[in-house]
N, C-alpha and C. Protein backbone atom coordinates (compact mmCIF):
# COMPACT_ATOMS: atom_id res chain seq x y z
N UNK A 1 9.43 38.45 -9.97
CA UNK A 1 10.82 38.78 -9.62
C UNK A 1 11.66 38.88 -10.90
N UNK A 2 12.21 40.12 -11.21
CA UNK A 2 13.38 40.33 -12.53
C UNK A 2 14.23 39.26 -12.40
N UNK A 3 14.93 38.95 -13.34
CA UNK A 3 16.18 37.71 -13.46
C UNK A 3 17.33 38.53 -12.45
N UNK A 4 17.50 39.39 -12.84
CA UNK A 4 18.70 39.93 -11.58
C UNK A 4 18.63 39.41 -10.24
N UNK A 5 17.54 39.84 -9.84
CA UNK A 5 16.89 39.83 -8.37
C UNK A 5 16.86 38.35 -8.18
N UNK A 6 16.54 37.33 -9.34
CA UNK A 6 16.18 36.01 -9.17
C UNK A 6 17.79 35.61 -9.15
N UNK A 7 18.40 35.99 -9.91
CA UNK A 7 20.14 35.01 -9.82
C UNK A 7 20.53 35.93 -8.75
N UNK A 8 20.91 36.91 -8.19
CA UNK A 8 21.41 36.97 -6.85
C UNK A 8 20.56 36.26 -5.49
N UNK A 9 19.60 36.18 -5.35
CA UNK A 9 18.94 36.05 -4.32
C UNK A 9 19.28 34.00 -4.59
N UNK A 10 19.25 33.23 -5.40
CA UNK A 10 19.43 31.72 -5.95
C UNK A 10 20.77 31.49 -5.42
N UNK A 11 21.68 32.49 -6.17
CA UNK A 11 23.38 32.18 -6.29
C UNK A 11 23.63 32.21 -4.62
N UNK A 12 23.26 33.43 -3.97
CA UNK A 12 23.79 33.70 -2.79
C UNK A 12 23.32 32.61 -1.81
N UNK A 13 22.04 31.91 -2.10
CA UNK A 13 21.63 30.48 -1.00
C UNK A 13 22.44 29.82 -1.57
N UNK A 14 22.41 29.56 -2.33
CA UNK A 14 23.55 28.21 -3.16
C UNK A 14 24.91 28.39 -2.48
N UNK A 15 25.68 29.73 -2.47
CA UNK A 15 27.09 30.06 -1.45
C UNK A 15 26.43 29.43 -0.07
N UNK A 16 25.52 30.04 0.25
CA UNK A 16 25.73 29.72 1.62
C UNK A 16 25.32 28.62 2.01
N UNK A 17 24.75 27.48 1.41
CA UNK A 17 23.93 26.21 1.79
C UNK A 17 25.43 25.25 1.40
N UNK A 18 26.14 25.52 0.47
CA UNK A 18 27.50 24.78 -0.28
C UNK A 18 28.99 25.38 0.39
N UNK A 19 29.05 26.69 0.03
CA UNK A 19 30.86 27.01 0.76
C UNK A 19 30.17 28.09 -0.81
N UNK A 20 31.44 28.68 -1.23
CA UNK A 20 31.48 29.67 -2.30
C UNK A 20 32.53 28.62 -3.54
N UNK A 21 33.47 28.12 -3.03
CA UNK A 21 34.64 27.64 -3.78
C UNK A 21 33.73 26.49 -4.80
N UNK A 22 33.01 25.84 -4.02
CA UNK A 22 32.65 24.60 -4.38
C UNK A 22 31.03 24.98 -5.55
N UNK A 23 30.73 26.14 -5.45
CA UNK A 23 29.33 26.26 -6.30
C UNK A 23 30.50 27.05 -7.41
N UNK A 24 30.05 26.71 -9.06
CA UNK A 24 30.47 27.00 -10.14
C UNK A 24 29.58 27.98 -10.63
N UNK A 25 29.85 28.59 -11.85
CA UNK A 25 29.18 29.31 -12.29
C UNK A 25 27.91 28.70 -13.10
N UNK A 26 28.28 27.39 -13.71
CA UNK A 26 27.82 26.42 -14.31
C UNK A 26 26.75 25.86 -13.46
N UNK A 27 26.89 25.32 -12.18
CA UNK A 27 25.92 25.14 -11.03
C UNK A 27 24.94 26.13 -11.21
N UNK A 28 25.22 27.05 -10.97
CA UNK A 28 24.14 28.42 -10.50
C UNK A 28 23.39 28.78 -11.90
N UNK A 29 23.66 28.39 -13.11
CA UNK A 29 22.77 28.51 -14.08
C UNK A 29 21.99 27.36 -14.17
N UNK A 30 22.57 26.14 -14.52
CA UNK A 30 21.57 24.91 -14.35
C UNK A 30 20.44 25.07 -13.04
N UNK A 31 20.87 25.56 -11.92
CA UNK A 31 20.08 25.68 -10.89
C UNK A 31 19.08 26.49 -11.05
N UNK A 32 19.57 27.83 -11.73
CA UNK A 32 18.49 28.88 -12.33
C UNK A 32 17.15 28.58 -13.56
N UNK A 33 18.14 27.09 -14.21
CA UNK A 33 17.25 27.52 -15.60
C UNK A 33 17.20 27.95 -16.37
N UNK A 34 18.80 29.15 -16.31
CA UNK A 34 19.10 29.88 -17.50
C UNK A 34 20.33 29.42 -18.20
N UNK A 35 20.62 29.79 -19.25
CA UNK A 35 22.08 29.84 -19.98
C UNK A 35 23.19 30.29 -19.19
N UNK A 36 24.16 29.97 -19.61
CA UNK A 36 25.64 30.38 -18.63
C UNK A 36 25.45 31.65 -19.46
N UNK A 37 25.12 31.97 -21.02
CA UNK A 37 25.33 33.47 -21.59
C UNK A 37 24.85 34.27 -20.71
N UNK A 38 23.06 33.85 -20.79
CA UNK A 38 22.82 34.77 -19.89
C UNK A 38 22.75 35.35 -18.24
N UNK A 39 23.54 34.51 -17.81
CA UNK A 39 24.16 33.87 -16.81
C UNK A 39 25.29 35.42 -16.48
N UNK A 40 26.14 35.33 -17.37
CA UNK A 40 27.55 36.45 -17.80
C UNK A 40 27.34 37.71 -18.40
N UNK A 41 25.94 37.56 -19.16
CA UNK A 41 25.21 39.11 -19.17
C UNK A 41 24.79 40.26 -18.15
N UNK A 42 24.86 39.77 -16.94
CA UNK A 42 24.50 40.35 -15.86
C UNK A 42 25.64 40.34 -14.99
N UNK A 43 26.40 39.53 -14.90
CA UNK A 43 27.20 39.30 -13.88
C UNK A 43 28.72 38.77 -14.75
N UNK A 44 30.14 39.52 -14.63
CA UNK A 44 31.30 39.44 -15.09
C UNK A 44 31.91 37.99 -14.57
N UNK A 45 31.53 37.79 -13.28
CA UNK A 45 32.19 36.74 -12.34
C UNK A 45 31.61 36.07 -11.27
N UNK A 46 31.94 35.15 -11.09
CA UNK A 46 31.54 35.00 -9.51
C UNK A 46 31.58 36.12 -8.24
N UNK A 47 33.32 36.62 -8.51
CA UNK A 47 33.06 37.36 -7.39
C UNK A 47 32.28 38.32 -7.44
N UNK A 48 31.46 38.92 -8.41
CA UNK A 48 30.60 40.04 -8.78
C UNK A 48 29.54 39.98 -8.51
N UNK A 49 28.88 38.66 -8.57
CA UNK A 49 27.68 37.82 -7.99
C UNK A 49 28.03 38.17 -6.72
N UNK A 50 28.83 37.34 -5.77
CA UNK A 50 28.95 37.07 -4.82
C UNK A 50 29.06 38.66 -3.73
N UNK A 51 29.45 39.22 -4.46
CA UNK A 51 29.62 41.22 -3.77
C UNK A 51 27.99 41.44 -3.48
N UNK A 52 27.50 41.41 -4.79
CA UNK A 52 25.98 41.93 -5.02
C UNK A 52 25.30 40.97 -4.16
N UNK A 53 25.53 39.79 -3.88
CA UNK A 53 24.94 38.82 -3.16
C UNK A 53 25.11 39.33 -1.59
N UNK A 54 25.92 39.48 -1.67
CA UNK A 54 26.35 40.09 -0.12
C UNK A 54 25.53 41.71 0.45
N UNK A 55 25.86 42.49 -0.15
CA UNK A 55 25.00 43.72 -0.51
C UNK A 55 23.66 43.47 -0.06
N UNK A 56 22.56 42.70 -0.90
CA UNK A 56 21.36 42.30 -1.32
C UNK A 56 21.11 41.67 0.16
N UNK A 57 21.58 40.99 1.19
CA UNK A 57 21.70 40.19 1.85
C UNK A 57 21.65 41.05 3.08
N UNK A 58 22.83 41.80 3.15
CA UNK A 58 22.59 42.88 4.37
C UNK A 58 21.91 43.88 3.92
N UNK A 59 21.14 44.22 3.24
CA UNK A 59 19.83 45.21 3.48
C UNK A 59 18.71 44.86 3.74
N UNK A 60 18.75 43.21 3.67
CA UNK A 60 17.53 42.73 3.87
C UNK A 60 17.66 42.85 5.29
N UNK A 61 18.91 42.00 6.19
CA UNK A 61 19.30 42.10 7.71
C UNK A 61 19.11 43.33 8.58
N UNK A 62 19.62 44.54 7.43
CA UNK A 62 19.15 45.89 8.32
C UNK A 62 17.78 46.19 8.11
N UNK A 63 16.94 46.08 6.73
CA UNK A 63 15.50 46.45 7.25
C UNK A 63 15.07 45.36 7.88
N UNK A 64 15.31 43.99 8.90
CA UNK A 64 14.65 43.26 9.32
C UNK A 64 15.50 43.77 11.05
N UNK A 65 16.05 44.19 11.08
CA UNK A 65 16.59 44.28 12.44
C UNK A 65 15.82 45.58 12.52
N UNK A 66 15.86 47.08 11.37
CA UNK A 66 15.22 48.45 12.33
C UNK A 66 13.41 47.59 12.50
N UNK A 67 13.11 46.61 11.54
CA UNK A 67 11.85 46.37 11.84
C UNK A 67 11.35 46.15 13.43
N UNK A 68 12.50 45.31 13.77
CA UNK A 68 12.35 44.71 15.03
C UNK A 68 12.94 45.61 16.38
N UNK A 69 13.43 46.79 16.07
CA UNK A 69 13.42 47.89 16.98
C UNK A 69 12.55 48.61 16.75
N UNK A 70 11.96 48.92 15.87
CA UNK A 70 10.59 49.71 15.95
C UNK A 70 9.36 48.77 16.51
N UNK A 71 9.20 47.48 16.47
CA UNK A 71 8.08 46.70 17.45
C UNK A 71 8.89 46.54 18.78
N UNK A 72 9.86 47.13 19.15
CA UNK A 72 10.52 46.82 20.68
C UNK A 72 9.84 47.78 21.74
N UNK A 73 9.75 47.61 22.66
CA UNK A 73 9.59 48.57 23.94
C UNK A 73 10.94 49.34 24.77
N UNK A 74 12.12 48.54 24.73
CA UNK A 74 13.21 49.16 24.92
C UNK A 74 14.72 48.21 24.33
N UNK A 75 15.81 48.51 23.92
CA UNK A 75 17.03 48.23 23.46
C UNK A 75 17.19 46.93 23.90
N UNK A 76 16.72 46.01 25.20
CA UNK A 76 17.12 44.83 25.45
C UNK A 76 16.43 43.84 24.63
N UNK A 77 15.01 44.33 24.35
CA UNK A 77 13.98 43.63 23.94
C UNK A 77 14.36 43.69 22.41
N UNK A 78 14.90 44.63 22.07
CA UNK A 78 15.37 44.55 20.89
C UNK A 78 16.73 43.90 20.37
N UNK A 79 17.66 43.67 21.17
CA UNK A 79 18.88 43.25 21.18
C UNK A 79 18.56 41.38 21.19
N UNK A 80 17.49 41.06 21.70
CA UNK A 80 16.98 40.05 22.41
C UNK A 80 16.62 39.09 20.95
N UNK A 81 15.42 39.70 20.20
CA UNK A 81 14.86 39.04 19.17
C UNK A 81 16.05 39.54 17.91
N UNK A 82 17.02 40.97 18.12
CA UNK A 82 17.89 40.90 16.71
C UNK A 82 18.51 39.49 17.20
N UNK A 83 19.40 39.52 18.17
CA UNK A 83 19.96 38.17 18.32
C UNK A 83 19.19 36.83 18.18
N UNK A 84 18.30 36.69 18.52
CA UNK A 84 17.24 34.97 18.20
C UNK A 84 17.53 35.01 16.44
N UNK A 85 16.66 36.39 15.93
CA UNK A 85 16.59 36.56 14.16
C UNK A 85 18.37 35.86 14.02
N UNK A 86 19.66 36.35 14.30
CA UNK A 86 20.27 36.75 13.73
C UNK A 86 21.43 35.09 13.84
N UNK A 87 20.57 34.43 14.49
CA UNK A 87 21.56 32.54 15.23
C UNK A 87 20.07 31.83 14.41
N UNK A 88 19.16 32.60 13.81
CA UNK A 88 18.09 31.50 12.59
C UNK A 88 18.73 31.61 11.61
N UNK A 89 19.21 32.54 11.24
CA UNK A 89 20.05 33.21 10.01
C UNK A 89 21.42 32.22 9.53
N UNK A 90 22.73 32.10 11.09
CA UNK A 90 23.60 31.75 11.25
C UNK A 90 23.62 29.83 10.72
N UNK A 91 21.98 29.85 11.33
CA UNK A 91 21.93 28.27 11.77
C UNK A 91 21.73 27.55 10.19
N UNK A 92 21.21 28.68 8.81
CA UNK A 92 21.34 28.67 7.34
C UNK A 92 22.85 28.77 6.99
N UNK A 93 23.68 29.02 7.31
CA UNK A 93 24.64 28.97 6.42
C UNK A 93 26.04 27.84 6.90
N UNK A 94 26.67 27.67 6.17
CA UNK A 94 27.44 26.62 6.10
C UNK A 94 29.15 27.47 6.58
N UNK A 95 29.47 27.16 7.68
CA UNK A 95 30.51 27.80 8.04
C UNK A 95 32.29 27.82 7.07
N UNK A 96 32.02 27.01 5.91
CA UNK A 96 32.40 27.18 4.60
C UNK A 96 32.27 28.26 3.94
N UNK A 97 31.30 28.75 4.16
CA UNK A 97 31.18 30.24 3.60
C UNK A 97 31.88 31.24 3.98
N UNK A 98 32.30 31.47 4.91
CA UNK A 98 32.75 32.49 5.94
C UNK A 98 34.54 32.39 5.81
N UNK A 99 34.80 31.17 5.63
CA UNK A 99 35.96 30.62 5.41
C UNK A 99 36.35 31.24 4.16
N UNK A 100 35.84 30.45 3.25
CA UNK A 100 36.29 31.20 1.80
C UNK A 100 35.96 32.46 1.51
N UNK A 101 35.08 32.96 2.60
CA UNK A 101 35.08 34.63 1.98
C UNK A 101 36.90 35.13 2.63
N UNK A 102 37.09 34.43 4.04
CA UNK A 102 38.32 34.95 4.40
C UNK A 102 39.48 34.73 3.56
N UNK A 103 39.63 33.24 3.35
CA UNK A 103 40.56 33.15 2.48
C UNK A 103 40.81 33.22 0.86
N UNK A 104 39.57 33.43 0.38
CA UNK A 104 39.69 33.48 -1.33
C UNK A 104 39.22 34.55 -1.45
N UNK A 105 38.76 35.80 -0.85
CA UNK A 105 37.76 36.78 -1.61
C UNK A 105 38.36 37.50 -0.26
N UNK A 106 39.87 37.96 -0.33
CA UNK A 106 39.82 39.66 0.37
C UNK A 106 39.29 40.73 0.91
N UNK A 107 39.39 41.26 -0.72
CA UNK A 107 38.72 42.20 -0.85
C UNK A 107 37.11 42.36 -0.56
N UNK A 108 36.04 41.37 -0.67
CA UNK A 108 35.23 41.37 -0.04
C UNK A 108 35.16 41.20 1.21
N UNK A 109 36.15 40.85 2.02
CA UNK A 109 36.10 40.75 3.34
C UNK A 109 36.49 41.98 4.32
N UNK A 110 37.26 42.70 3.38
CA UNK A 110 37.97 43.91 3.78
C UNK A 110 36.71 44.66 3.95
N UNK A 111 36.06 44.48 2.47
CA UNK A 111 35.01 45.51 2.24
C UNK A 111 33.38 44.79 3.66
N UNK A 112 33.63 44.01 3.95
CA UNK A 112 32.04 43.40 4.95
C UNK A 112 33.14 43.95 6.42
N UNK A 113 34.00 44.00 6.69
CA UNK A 113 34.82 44.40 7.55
C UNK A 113 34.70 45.91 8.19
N UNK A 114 35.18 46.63 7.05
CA UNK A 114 34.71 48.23 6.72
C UNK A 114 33.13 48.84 7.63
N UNK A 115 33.75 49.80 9.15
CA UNK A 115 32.44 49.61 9.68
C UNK A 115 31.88 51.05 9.30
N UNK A 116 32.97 51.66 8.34
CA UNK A 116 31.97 52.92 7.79
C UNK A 116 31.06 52.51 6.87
N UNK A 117 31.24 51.60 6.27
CA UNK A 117 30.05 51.42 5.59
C UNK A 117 29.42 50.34 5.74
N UNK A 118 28.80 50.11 7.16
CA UNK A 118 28.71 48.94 7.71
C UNK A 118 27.17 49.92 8.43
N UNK A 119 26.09 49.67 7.82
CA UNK A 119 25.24 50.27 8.85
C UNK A 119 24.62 49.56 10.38
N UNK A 120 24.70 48.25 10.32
CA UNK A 120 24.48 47.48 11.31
C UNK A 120 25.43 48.09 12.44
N UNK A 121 26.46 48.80 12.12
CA UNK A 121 27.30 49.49 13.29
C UNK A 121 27.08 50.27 13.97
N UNK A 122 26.36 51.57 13.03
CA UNK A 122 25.68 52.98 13.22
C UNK A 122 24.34 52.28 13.77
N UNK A 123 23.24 51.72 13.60
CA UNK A 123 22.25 50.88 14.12
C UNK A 123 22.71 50.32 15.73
N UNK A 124 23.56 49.97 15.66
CA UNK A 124 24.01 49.44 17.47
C UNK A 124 24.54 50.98 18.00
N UNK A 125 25.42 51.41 17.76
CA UNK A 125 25.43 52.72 18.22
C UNK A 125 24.06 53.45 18.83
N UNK A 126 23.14 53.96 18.05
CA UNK A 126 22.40 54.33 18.15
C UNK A 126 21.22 53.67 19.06
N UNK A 127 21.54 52.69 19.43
CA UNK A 127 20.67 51.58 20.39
C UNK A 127 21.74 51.89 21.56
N UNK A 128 22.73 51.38 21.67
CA UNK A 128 23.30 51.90 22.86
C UNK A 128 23.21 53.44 23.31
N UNK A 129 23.33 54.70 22.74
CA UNK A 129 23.22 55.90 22.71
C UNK A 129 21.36 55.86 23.83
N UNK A 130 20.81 55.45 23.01
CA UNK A 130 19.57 55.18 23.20
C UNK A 130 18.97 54.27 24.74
N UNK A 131 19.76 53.24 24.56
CA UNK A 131 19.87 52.85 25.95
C UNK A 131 20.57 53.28 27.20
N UNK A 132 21.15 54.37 26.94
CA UNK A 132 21.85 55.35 28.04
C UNK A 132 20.80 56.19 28.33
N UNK A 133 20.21 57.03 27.30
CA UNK A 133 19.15 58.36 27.51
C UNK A 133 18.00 57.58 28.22
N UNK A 134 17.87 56.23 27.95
CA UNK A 134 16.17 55.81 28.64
C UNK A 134 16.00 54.96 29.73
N UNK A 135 17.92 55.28 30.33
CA UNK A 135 18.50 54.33 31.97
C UNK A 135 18.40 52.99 31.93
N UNK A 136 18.70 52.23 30.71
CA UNK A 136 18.89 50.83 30.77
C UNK A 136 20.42 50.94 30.37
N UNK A 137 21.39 51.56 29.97
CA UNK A 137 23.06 51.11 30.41
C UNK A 137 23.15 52.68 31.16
N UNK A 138 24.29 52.24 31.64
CA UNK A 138 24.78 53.07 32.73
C UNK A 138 25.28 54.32 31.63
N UNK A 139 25.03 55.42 32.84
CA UNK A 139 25.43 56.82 32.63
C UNK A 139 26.58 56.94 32.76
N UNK A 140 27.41 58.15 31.95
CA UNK A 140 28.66 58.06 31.95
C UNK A 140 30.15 56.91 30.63
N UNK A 141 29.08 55.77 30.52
CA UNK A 141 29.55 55.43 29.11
C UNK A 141 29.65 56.13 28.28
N UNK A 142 30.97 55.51 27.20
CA UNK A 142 31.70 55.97 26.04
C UNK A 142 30.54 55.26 25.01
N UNK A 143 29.33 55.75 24.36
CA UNK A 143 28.71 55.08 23.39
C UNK A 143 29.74 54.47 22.01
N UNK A 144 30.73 55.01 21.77
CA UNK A 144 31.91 54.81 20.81
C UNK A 144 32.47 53.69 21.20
N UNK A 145 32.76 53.64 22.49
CA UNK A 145 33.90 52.50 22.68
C UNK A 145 33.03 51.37 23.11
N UNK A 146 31.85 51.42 23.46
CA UNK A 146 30.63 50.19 24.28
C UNK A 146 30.53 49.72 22.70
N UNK A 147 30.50 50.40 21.25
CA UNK A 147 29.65 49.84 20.38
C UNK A 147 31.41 49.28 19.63
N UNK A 148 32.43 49.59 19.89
CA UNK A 148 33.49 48.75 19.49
C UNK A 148 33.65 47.80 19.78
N UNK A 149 33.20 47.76 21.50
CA UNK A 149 33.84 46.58 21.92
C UNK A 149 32.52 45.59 21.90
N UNK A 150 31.34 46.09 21.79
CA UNK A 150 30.31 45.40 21.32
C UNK A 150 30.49 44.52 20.32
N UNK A 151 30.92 45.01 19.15
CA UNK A 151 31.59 44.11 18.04
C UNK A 151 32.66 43.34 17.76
N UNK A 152 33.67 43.73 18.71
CA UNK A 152 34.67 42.53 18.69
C UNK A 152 33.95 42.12 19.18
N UNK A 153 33.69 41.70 20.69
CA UNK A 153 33.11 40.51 20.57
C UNK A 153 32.12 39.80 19.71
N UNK A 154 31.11 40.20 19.34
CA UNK A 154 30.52 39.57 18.20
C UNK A 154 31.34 38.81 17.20
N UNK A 155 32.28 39.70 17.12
CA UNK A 155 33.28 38.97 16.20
C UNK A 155 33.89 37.76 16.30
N UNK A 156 34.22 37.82 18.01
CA UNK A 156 34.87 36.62 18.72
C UNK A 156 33.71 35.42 18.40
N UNK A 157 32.43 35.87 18.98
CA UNK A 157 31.55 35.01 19.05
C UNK A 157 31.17 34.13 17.88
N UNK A 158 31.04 34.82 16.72
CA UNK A 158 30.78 34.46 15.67
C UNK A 158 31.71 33.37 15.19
N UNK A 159 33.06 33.81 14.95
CA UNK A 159 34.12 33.13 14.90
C UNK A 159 34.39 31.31 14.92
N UNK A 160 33.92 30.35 14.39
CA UNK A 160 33.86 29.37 14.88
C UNK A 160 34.95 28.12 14.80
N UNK A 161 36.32 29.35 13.78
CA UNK A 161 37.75 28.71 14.43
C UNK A 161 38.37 28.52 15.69
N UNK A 162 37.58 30.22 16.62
CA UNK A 162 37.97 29.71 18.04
C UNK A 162 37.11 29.36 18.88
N UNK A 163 36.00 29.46 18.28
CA UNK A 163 34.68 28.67 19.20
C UNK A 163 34.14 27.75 18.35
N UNK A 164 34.44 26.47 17.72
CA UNK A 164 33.63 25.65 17.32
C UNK A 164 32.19 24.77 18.42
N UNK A 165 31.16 25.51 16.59
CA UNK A 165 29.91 24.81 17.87
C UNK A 165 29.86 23.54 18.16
N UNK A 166 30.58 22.70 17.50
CA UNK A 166 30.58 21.17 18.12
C UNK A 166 31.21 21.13 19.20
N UNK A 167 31.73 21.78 19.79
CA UNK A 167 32.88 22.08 21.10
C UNK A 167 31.97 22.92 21.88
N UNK A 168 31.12 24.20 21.65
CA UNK A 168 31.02 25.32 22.54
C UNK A 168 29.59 25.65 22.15
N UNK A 169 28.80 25.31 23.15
CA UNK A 169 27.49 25.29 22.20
C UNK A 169 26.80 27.16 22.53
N UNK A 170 25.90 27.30 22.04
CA UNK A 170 25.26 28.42 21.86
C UNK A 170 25.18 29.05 22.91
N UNK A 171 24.80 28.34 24.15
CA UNK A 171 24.07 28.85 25.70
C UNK A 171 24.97 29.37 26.23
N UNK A 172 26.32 28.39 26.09
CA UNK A 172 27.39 28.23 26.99
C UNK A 172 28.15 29.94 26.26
N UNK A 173 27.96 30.03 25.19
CA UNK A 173 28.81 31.13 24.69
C UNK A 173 27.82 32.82 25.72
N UNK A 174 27.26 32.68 24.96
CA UNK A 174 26.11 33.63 25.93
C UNK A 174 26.30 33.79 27.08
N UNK A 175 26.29 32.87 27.68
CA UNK A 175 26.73 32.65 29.95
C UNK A 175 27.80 33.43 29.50
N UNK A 176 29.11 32.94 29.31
CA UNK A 176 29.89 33.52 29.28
C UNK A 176 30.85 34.45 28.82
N UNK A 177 30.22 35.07 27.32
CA UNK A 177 30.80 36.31 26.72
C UNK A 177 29.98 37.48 26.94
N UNK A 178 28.69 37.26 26.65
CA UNK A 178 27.68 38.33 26.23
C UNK A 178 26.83 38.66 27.23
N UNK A 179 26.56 37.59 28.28
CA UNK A 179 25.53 38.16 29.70
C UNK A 179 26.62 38.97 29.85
N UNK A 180 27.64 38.47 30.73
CA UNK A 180 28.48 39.51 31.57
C UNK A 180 28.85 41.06 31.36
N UNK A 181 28.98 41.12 29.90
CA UNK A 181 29.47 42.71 29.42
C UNK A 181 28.02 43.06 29.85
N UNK A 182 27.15 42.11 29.37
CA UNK A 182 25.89 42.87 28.76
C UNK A 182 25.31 43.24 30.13
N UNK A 183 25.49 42.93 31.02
CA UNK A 183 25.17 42.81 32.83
C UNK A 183 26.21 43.96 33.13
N UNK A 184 27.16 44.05 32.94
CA UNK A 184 28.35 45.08 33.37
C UNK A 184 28.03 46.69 33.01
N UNK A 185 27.52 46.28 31.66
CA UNK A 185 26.98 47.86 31.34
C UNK A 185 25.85 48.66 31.47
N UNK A 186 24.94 47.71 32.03
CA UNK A 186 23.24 47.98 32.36
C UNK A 186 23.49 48.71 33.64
N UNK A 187 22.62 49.24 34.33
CA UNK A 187 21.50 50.39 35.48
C UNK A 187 20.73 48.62 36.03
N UNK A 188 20.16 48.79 36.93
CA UNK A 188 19.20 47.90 37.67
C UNK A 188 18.62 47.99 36.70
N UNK A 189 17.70 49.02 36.30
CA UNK A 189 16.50 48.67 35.28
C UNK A 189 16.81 48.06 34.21
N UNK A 190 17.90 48.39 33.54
CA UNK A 190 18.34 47.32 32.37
C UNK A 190 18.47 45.94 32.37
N UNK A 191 19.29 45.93 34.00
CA UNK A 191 19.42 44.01 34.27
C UNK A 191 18.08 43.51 34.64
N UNK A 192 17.19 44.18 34.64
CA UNK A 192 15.80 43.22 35.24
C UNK A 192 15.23 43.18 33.77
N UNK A 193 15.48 44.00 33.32
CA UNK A 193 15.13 43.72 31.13
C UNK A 193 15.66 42.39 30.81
N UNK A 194 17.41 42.66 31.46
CA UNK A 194 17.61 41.19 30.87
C UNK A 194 17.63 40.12 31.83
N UNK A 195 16.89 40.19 32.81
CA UNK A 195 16.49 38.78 33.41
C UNK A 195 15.19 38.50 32.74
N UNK A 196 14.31 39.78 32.40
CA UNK A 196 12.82 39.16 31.65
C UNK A 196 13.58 38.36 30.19
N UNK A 197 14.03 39.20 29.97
CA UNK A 197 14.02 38.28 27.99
C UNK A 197 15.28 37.13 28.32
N UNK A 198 16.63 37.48 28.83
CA UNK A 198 17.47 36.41 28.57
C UNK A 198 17.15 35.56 29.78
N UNK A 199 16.72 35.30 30.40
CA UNK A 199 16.45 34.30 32.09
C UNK A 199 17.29 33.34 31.56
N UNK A 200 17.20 32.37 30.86
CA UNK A 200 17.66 31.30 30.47
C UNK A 200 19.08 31.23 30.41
N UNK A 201 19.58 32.35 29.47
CA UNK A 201 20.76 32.29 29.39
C UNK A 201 21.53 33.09 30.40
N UNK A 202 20.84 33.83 31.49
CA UNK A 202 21.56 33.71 32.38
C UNK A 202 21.49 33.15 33.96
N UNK A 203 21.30 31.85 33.47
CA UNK A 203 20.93 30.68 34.50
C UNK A 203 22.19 30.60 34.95
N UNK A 204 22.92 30.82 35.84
CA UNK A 204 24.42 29.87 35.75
C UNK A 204 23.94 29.07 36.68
């Protein structure tokens, strides 16, 4: 692994296992093994690290999510294991992170915000689009507005100022944000998809 590849892929666990505010630049070289010089040879700043860290991070997420729609049989089954992958992921990072990207780093938030250049967006689109043509969501949907409102909520969900998980645990969010749309917009054949993969979570 090049030193590049090795200090973003180091720095960016270190953000997310710590908060961002609280790891130094000084941290992340002692941690590396290298000099703070060469530390600043590659990287101007933290927040420059922390961009590229971010970057580096969601391309890994999008080639691990089309991975897991190309081993799917249809959009639920795939929606099913992106979501399991994507709460192993969640269950790594320190909700400190998320915080200080909102409040100290803007402009990176503006920019992870941004769903034109957000391919995980165009990726759900295209799964919903997809799950219309092969009669698992209903005919007659707005694929535009199913994959907006797909993401606010995600957004909501994610969110754990207004859903803290010590308050609202995982299952309970599912019962009640994500079966129901996700039940509202399916064909019969879609809801018997998601009684095979989600059963559990939609036990009420």
């Amino acid at each position: 692994m090049e030193i590049l590849e090795r200090i973003i892929n180091e720095a960016f666990e270190l953000f997310m296992k710590f908060g961002i505010r609280s790891v130094t630049m000084d941290q992340i070289a002692c941690h590396l093994g290298i000099s703070k010089r060469t530390l600043y040879e590659n990287f101007k700043d933290k927040n420059e690290l922390l961009t590229e860290g971010i970057e580096h991070f969601r391309m890994i997420m999008q080639s691990e999510a089309m991975e897991i729609i190309k081993k799917s049989d249809n959009v639920i089954e795939s929606l099913y294991f992106i979501g399991r992958h994507g709460e192993e992921m969640r269950k790594r990072v320190n909700p400190q992170f998320f915080e200080d990207i909102r409040k100290y780093h803007p402009e990176i938030h503006s920019r992870i915000s941004d769903r034109s250049r957000n391919k995980q967006y165009s990726i759900m689109l295209t799964m919903i689009r997809k799950g219309i043509n092969d009669g698992v969501f209903k005919k007659g949907l707005n694929p535009e507005i199913v994959n907006e409102f797909w993401h606010e909520i995600m957004n909501i969900f994610m969110n754990e100022e207004i859903f803290p998980r010590n308050l609202y645990g995982q299952e309970d969010l599912l019962k009640n944000m994500i079966m129901p749309y996700l039940l509202g917009i399916s064909t019969e054949k879609g809801q018997a998809l998601i009684n095979k993969y989600f059963e559990k979570e939609i036990n009420f």
